[in-house]
N, C-alpha and C. Protein backbone atom coordinates (compact mmCIF):
# COMPACT_ATOMS: atom_id res chain seq x y z
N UNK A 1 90.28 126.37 115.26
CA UNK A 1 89.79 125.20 114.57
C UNK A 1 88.28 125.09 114.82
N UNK A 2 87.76 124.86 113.83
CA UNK A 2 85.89 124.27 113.99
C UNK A 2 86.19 123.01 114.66
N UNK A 3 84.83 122.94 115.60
CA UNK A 3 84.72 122.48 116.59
C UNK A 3 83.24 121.89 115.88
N UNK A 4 83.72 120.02 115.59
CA UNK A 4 82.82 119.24 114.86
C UNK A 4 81.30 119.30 116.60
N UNK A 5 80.44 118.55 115.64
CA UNK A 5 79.12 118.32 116.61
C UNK A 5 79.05 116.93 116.58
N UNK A 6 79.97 116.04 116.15
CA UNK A 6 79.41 114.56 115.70
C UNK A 6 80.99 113.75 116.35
N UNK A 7 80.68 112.61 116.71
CA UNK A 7 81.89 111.81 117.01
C UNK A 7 81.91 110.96 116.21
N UNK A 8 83.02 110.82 115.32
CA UNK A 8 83.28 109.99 114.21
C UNK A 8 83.62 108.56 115.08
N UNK A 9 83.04 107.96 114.54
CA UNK A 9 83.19 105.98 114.87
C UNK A 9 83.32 105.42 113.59
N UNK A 10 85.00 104.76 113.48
CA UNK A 10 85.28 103.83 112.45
C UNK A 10 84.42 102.44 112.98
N UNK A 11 84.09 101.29 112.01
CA UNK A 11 83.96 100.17 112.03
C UNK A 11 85.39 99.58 112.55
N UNK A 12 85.30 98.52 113.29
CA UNK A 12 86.01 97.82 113.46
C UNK A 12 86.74 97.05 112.30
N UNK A 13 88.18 96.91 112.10
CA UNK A 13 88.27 95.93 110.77
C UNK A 13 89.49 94.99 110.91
N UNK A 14 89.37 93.92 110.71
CA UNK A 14 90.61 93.33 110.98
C UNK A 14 91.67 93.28 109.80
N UNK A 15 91.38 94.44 109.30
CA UNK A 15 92.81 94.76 108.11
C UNK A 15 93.30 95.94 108.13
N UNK A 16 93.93 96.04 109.07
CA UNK A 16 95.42 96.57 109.93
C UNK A 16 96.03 96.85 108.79
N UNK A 17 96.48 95.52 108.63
CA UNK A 17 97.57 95.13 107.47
C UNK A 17 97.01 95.85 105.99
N UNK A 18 96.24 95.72 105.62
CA UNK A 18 95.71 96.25 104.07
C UNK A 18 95.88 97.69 104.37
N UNK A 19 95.14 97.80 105.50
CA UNK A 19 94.87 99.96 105.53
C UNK A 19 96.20 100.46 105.44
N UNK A 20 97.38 99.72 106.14
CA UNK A 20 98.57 100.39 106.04
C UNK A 20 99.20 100.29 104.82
N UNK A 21 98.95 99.65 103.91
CA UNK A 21 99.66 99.03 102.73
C UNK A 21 99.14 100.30 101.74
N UNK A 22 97.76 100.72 101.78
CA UNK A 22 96.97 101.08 101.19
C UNK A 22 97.53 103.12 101.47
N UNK A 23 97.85 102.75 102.78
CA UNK A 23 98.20 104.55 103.04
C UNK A 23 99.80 104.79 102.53
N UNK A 24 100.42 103.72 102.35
CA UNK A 24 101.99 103.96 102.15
C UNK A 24 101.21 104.02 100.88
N UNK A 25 100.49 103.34 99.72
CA UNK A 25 100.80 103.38 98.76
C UNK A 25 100.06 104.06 97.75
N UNK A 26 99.38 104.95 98.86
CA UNK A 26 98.59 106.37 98.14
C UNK A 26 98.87 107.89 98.82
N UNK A 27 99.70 107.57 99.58
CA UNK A 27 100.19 108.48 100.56
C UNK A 27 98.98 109.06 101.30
N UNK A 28 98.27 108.09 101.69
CA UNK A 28 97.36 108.63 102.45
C UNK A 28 97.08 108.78 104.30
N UNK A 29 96.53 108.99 104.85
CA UNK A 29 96.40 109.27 106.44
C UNK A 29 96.18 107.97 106.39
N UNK A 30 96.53 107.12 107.82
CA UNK A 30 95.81 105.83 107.79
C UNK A 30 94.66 105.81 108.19
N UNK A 31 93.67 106.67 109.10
CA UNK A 31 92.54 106.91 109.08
C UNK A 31 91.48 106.49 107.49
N UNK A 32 92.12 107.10 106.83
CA UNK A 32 91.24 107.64 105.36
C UNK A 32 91.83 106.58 104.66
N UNK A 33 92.91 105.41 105.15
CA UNK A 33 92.55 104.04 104.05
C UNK A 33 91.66 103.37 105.10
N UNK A 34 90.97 103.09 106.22
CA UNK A 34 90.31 102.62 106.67
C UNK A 34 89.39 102.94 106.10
N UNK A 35 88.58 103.86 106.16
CA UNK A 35 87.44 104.12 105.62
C UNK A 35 87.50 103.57 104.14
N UNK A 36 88.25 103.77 103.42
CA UNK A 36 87.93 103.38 102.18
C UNK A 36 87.98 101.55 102.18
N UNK A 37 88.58 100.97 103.17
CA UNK A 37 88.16 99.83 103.63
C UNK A 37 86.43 99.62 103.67
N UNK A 38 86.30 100.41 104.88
CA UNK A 38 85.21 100.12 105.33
C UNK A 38 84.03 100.53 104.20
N UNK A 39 84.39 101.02 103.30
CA UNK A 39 83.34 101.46 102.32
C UNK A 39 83.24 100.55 101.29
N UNK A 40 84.22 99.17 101.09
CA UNK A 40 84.56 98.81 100.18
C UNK A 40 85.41 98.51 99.19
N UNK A 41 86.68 99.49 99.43
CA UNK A 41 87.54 99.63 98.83
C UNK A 41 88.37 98.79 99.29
N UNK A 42 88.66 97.84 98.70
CA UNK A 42 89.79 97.24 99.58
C UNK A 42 91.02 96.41 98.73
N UNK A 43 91.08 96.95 97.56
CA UNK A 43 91.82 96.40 96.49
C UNK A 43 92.93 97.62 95.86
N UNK A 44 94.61 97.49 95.67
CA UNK A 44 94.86 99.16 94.92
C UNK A 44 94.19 99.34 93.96
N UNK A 45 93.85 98.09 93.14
CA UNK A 45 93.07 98.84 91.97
C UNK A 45 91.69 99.94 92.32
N UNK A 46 90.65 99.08 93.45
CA UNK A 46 89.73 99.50 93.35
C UNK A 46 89.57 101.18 94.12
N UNK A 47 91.15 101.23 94.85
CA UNK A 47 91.32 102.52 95.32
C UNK A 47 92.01 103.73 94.53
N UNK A 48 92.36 103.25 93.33
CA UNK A 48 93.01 103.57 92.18
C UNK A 48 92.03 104.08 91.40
N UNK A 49 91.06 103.37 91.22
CA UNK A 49 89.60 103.86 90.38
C UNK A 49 88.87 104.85 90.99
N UNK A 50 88.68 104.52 91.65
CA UNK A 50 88.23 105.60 93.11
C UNK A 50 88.96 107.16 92.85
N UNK A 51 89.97 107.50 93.47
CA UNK A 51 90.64 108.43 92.87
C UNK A 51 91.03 109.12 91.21
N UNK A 52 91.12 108.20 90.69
CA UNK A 52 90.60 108.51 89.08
C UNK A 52 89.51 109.26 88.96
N UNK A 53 88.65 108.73 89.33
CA UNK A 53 87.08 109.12 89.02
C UNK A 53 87.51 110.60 89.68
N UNK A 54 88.06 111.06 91.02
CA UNK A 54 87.94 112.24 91.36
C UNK A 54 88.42 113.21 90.57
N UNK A 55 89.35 112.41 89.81
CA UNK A 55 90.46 113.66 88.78
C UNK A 55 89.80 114.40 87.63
C-alpha cells in the first residue's frame, strides 16, 4: 500500500445522524458522507446532484 505524507483531519460535525443516513443511502463509506457534509453537502438532493454531475 502507498504510504500517504499528510494526516487527514475531518472537521468536527455534529451530524452523526445525517452522515449515516447519507452513507446508507448512497452506499457510501461513512467517512466520505462526512466530508460531503463538511463541504456542504448536506441535503440527498444536494448529494444526488453532486454525483450526477460526476456521471
Amino acid at each position: 500500500m502507498i504510504q500517504s505524507h499528510y494526516q487527514w483531519q475531518l472537521a468536527d460535525t455534529d451530524d452523526s445522524k445525517l452522515a449515516t443516513q447519507l452513507a446508507q443511502e448512497f452506499d457510501l463509506a461513512p467517512v466520505v458522507a462526512q466530508i460531503l457534509i463538511s463541504r456542504g453537502y448536506d441535503s440527498s438532493e444536494q448529494v444526488d446532484r453532486f454525483f450526477c454531475i460526476l456521471n
